[in-house]
C-alpha atoms as a PDB file:
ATOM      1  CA  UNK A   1      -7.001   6.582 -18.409  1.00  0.00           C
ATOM      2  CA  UNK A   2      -4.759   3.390 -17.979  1.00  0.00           C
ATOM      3  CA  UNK A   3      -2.313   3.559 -15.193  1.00  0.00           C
ATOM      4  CA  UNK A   4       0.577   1.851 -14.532  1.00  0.00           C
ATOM      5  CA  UNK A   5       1.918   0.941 -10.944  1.00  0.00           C
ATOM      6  CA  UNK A   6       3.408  -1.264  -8.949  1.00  0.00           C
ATOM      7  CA  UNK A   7       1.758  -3.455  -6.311  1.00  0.00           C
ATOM      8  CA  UNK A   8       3.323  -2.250  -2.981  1.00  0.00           C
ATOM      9  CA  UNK A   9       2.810  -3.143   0.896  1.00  0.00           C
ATOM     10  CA  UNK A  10      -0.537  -2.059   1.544  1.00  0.00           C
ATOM     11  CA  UNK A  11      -0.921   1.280  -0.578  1.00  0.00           C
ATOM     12  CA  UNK A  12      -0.438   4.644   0.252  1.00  0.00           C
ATOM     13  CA  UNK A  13      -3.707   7.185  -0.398  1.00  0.00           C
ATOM     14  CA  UNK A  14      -2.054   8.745  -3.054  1.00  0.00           C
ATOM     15  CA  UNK A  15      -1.332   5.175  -4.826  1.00  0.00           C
ATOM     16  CA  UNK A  16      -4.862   3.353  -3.790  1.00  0.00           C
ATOM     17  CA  UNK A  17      -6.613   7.126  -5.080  1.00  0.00           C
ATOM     18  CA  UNK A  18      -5.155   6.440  -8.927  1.00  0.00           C
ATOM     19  CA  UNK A  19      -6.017   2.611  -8.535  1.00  0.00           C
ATOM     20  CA  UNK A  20      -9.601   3.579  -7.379  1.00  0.00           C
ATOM     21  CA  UNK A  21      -9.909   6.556 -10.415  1.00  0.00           C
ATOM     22  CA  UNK A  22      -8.386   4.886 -13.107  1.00  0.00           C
ATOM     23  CA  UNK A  23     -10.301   3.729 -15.646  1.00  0.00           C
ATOM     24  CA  UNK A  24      -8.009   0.805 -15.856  1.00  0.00           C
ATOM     25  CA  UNK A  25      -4.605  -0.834 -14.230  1.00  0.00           C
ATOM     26  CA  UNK A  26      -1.815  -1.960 -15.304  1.00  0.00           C
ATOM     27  CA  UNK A  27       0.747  -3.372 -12.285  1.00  0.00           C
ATOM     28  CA  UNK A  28       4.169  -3.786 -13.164  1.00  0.00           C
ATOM     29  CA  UNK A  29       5.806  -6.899 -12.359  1.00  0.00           C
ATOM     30  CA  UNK A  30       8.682  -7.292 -14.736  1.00  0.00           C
ATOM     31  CA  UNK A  31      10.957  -5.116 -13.707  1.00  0.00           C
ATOM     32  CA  UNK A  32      14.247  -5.485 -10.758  1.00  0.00           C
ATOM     33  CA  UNK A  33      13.586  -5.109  -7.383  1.00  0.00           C
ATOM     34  CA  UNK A  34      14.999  -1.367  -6.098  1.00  0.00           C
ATOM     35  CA  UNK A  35      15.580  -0.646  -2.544  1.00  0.00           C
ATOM     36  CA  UNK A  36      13.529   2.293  -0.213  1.00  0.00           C
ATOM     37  CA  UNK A  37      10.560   2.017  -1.973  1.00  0.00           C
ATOM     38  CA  UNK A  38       7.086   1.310  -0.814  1.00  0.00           C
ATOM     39  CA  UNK A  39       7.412  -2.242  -2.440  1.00  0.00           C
ATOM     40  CA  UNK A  40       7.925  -3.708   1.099  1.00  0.00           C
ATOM     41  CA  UNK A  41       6.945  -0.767   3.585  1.00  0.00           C
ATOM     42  CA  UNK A  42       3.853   1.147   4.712  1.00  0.00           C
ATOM     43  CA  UNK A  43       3.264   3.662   6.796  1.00  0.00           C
ATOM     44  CA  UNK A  44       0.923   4.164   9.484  1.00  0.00           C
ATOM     45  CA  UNK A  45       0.214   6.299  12.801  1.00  0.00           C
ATOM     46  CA  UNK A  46       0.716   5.993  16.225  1.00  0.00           C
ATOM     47  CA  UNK A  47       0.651   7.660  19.592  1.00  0.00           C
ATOM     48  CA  UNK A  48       4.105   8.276  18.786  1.00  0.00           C
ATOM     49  CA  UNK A  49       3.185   9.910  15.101  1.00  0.00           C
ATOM     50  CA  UNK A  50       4.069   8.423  12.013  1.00  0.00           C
ATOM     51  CA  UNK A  51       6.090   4.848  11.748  1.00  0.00           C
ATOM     52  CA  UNK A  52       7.320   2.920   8.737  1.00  0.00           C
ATOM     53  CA  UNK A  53       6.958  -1.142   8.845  1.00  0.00           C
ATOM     54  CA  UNK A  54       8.752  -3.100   6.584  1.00  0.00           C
ATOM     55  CA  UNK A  55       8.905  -6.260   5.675  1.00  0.00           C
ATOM     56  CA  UNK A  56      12.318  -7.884   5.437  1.00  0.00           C
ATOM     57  CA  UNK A  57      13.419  -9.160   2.614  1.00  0.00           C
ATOM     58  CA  UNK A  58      16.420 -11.782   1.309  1.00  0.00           C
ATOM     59  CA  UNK A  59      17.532  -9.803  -1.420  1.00  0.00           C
ATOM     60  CA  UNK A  60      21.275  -8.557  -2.279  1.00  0.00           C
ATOM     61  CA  UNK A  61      22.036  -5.711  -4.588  1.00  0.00           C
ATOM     62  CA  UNK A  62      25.377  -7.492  -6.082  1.00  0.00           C
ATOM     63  CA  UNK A  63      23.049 -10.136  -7.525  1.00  0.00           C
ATOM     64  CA  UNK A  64      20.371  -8.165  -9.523  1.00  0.00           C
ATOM     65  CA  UNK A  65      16.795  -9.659  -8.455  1.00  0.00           C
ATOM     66  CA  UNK A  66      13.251  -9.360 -10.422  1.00  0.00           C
ATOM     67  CA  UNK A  67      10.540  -7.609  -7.967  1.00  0.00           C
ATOM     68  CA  UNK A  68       8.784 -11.260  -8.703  1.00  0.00           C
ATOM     69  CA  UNK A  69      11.696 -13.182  -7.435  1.00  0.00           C
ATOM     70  CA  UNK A  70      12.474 -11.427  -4.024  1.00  0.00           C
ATOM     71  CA  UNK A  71      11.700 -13.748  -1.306  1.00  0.00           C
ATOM     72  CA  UNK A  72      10.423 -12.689   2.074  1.00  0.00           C
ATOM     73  CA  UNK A  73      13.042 -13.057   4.935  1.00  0.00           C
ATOM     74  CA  UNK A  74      10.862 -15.465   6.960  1.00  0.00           C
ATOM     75  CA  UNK A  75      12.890 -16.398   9.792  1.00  0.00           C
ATOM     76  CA  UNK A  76      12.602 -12.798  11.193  1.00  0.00           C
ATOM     77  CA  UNK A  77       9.205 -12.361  13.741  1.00  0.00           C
ATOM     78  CA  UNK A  78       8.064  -9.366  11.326  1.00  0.00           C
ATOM     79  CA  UNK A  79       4.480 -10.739  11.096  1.00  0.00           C
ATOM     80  CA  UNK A  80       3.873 -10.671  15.089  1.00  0.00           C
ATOM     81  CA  UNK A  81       5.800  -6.878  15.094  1.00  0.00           C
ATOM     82  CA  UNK A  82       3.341  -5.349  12.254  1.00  0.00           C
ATOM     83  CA  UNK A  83       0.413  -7.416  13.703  1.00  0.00           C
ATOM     84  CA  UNK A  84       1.097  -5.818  17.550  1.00  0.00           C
ATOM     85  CA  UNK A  85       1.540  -2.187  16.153  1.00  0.00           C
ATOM     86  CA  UNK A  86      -1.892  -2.538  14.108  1.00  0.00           C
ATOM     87  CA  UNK A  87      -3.222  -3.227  16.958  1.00  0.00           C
ATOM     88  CA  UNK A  88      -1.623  -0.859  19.314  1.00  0.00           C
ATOM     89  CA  UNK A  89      -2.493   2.196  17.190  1.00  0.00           C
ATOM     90  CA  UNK A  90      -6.054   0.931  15.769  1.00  0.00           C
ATOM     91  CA  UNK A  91      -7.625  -1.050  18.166  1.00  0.00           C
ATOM     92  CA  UNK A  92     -10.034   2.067  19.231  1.00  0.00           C
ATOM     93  CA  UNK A  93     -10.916   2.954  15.585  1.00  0.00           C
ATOM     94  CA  UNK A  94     -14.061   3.052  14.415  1.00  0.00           C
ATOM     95  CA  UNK A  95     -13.594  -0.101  12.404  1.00  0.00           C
ATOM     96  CA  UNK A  96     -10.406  -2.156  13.736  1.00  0.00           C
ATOM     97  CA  UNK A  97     -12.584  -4.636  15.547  1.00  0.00           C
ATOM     98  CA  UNK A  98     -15.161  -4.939  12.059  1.00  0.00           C
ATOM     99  CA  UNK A  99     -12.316  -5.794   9.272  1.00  0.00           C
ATOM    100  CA  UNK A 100      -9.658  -7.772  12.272  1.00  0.00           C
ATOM    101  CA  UNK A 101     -10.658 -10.855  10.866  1.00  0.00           C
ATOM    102  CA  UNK A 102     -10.283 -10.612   7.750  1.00  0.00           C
ATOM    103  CA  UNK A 103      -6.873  -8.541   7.988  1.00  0.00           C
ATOM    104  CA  UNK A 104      -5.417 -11.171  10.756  1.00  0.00           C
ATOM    105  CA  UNK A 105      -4.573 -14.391   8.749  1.00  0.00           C
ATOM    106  CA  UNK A 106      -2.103 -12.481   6.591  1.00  0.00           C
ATOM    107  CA  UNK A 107       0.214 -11.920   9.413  1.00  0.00           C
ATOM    108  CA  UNK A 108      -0.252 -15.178  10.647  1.00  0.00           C
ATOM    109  CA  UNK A 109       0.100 -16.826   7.490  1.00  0.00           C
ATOM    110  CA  UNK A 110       3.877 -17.730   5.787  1.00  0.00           C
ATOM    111  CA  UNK A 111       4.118 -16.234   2.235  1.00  0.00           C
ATOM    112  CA  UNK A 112       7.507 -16.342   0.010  1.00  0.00           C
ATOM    113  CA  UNK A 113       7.632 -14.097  -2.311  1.00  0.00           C
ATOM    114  CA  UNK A 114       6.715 -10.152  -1.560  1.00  0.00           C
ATOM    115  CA  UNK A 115       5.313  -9.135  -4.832  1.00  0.00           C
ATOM    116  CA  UNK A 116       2.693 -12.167  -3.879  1.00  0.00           C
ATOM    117  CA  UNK A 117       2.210 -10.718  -0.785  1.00  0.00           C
ATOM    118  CA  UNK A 118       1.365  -7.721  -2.003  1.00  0.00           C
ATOM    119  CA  UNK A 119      -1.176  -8.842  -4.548  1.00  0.00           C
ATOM    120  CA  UNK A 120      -2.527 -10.762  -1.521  1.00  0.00           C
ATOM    121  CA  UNK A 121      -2.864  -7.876   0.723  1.00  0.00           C
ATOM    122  CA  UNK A 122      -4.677  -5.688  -1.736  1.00  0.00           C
ATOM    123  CA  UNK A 123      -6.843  -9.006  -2.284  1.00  0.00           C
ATOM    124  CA  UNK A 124      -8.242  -8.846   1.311  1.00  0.00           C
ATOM    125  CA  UNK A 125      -8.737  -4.814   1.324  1.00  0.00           C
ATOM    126  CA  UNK A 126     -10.448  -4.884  -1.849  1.00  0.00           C
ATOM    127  CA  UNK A 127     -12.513  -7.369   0.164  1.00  0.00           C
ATOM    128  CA  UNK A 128     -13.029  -5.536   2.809  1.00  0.00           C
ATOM    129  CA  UNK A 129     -14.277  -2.426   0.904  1.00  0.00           C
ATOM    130  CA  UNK A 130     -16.151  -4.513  -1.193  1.00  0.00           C
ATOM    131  CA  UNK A 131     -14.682  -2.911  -3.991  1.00  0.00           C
ATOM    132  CA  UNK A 132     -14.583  -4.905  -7.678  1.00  0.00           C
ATOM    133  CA  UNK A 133     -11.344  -3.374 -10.138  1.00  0.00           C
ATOM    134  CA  UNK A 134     -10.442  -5.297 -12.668  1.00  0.00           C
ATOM    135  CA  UNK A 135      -6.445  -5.158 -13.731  1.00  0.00           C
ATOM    136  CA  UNK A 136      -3.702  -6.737 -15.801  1.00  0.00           C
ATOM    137  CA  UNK A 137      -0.015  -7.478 -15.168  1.00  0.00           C
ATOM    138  CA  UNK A 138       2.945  -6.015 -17.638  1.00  0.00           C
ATOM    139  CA  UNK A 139       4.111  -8.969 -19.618  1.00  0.00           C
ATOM    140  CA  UNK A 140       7.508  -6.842 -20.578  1.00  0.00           C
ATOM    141  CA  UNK A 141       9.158  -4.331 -18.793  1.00  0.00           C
ATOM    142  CA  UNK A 142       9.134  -0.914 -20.230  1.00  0.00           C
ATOM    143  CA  UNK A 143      11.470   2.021 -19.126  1.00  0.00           C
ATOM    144  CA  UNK A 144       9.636   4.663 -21.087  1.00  0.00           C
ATOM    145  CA  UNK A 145       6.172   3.514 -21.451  1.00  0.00           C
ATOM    146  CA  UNK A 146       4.012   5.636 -24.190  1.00  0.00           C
ATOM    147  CA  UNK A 147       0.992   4.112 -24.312  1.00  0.00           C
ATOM    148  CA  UNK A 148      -0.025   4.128 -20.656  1.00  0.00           C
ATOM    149  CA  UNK A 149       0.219   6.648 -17.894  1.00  0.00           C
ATOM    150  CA  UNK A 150       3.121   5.776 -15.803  1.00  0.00           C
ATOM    151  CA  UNK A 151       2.893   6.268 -12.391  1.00  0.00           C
ATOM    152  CA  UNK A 152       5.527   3.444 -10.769  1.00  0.00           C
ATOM    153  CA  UNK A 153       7.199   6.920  -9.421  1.00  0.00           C
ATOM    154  CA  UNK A 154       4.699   6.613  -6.191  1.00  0.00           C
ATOM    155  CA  UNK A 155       6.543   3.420  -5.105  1.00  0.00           C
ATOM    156  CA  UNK A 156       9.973   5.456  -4.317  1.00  0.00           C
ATOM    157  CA  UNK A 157      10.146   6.850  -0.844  1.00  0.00           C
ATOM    158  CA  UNK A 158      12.866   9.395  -1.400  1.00  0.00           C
ATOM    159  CA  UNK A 159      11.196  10.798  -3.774  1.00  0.00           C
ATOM    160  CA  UNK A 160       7.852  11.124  -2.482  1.00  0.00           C
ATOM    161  CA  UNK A 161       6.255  14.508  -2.802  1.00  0.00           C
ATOM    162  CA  UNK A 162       4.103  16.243  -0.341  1.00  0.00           C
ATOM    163  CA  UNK A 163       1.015  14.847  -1.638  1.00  0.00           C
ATOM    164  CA  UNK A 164      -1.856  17.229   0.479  1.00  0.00           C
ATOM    165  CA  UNK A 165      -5.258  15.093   0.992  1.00  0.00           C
ATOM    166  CA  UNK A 166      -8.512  15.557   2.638  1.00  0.00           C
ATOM    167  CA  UNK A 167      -8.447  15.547   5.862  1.00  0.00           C
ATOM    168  CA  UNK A 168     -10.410  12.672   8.311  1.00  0.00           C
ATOM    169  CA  UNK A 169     -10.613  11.550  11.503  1.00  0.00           C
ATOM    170  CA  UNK A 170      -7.556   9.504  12.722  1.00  0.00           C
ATOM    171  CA  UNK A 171      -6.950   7.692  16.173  1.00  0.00           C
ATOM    172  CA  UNK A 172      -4.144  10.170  17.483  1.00  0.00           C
ATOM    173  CA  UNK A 173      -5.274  13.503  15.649  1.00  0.00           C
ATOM    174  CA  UNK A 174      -5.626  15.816  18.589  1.00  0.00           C
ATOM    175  CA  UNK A 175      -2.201  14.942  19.369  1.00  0.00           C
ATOM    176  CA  UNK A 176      -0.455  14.586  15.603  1.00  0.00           C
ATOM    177  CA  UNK A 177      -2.834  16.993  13.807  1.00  0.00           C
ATOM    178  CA  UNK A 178      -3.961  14.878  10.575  1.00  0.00           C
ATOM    179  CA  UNK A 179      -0.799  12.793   9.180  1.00  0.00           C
ATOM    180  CA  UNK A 180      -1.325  12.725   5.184  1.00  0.00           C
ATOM    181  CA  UNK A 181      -0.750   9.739   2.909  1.00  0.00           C
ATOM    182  CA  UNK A 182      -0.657   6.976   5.326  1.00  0.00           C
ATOM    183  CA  UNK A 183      -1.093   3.443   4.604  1.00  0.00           C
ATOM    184  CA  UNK A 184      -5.094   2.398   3.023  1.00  0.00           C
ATOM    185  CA  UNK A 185      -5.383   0.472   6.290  1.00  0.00           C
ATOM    186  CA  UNK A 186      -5.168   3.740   8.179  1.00  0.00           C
ATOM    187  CA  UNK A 187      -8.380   5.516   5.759  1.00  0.00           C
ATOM    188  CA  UNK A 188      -9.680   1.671   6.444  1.00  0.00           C
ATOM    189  CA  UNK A 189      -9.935   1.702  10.221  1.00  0.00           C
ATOM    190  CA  UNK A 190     -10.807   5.400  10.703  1.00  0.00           C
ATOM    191  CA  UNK A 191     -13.599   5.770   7.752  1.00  0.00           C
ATOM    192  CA  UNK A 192     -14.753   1.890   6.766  1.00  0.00           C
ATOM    193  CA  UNK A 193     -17.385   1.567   4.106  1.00  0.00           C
ATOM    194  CA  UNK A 194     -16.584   5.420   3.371  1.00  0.00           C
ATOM    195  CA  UNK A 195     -13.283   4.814   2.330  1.00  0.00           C
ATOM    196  CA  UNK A 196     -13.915   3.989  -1.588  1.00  0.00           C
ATOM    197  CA  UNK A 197     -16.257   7.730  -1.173  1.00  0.00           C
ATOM    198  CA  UNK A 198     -13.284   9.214   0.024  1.00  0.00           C
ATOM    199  CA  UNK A 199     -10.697   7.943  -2.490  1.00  0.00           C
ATOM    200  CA  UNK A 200     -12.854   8.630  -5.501  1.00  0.00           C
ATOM    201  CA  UNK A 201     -13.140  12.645  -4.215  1.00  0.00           C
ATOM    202  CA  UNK A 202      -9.559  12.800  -3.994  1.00  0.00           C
ATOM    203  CA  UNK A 203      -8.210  15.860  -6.549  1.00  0.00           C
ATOM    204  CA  UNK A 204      -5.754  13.706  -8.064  1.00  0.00           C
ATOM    205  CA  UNK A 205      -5.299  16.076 -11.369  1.00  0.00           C
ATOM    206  CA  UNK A 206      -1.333  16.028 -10.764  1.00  0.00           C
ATOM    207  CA  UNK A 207      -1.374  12.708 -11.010  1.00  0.00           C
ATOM    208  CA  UNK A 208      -3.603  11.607 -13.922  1.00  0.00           C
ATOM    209  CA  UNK A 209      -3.283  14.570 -16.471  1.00  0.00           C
END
């Protein structure tokens, strides 16, 4: 099965589970940006529970933008602020302290464009699970694709289902009970080297049938 999806701010389970199962990817990068989607947030979880971090973004909806073309807002601090609250809710995970250096140049980096970003970030967590996938870009945009399993839907926050996965060991657990669907660097921290295991046992039948 070929899926199609777009390349968002360090995956969600549910979106890094089809990337992992699919027999092949397709990401999407021809079509306009859209607002509350997880094409510039991710979600992760802290003493406090569950907390979105976005990256800001110069883009105006009068002036209709390509997902390629939106620019990062870099004169905001947003680097330092997702940077602080990794470390405030990972530092005692299993694996925080193993995959920090390799995680801690992209938010001390400058990057332009988000869509680059993105590709970038799943760059260094591929890395870091030492995980090989080989995928394509679109070349087109297509509204109604036919030919490939389209799955862009997982981007959209507002429309995000109650997706129901395994549950593992995360930092804040005894006080949150297990918080589903977080961000891949979440499964990264708490499970390491088991992470690829764990997203290739995922039952993602609603997804890929």
């Amino acid at each position: 099965m070929t899926i199609l999806i777009h390349p968002t701010y360090f995956p969600n389970i549910a979106h890094f589970a089809a990337f992992v199962q699919a027999d092949s990817i397709a990401f999407e990068i021809c079509d306009s940006y859209q607002k509350q989607t997880y094409r510039n947030r991710t979600q992760i979880a802290t003493a406090n529970g569950k907390i979105a971090l976005s990256v800001p973004l110069k883009f105006s909806q009068k002036n209709r933008q390509l997902f390629k073309d939106v620019r990062i807002a870099s004169d905001e601090k947003w680097q330092s602020h997702h940077w602080k609250s990794l470390q405030s809710a990972y530092k005692t995970s299993p694996f925080f302290e193993y995959y920090e250096d390799d995680l801690a140049p992209l938010f001390h980096l400058p990057y332009e464009f988000i869509m680059d970003f993105n590709f970038k970030c799943m760059e260094v967590v591929l890395e870091c699970l030492q995980y090989e996938k080989v995928y394509s870009s679109t070349s087109t945009f297509e509204k109604s694709p036919t030919q490939i399993k389209d799955l862009r839907f997982l981007t959209k926050v507002r429309k995000e289902q109650s997706y129901q996965f395994e549950a593992y060991t995360q930092v804040f657990s005894t006080k949150n009970g297990f918080l589903t669907n977080l961000s891949i660097l979440d499964l990264l921290f708490n499970e390491g080297p088991n992470a690829i295991n764990y997203l290739q046992n995922q039952p993602l039948d609603f997804l890929l049938t």
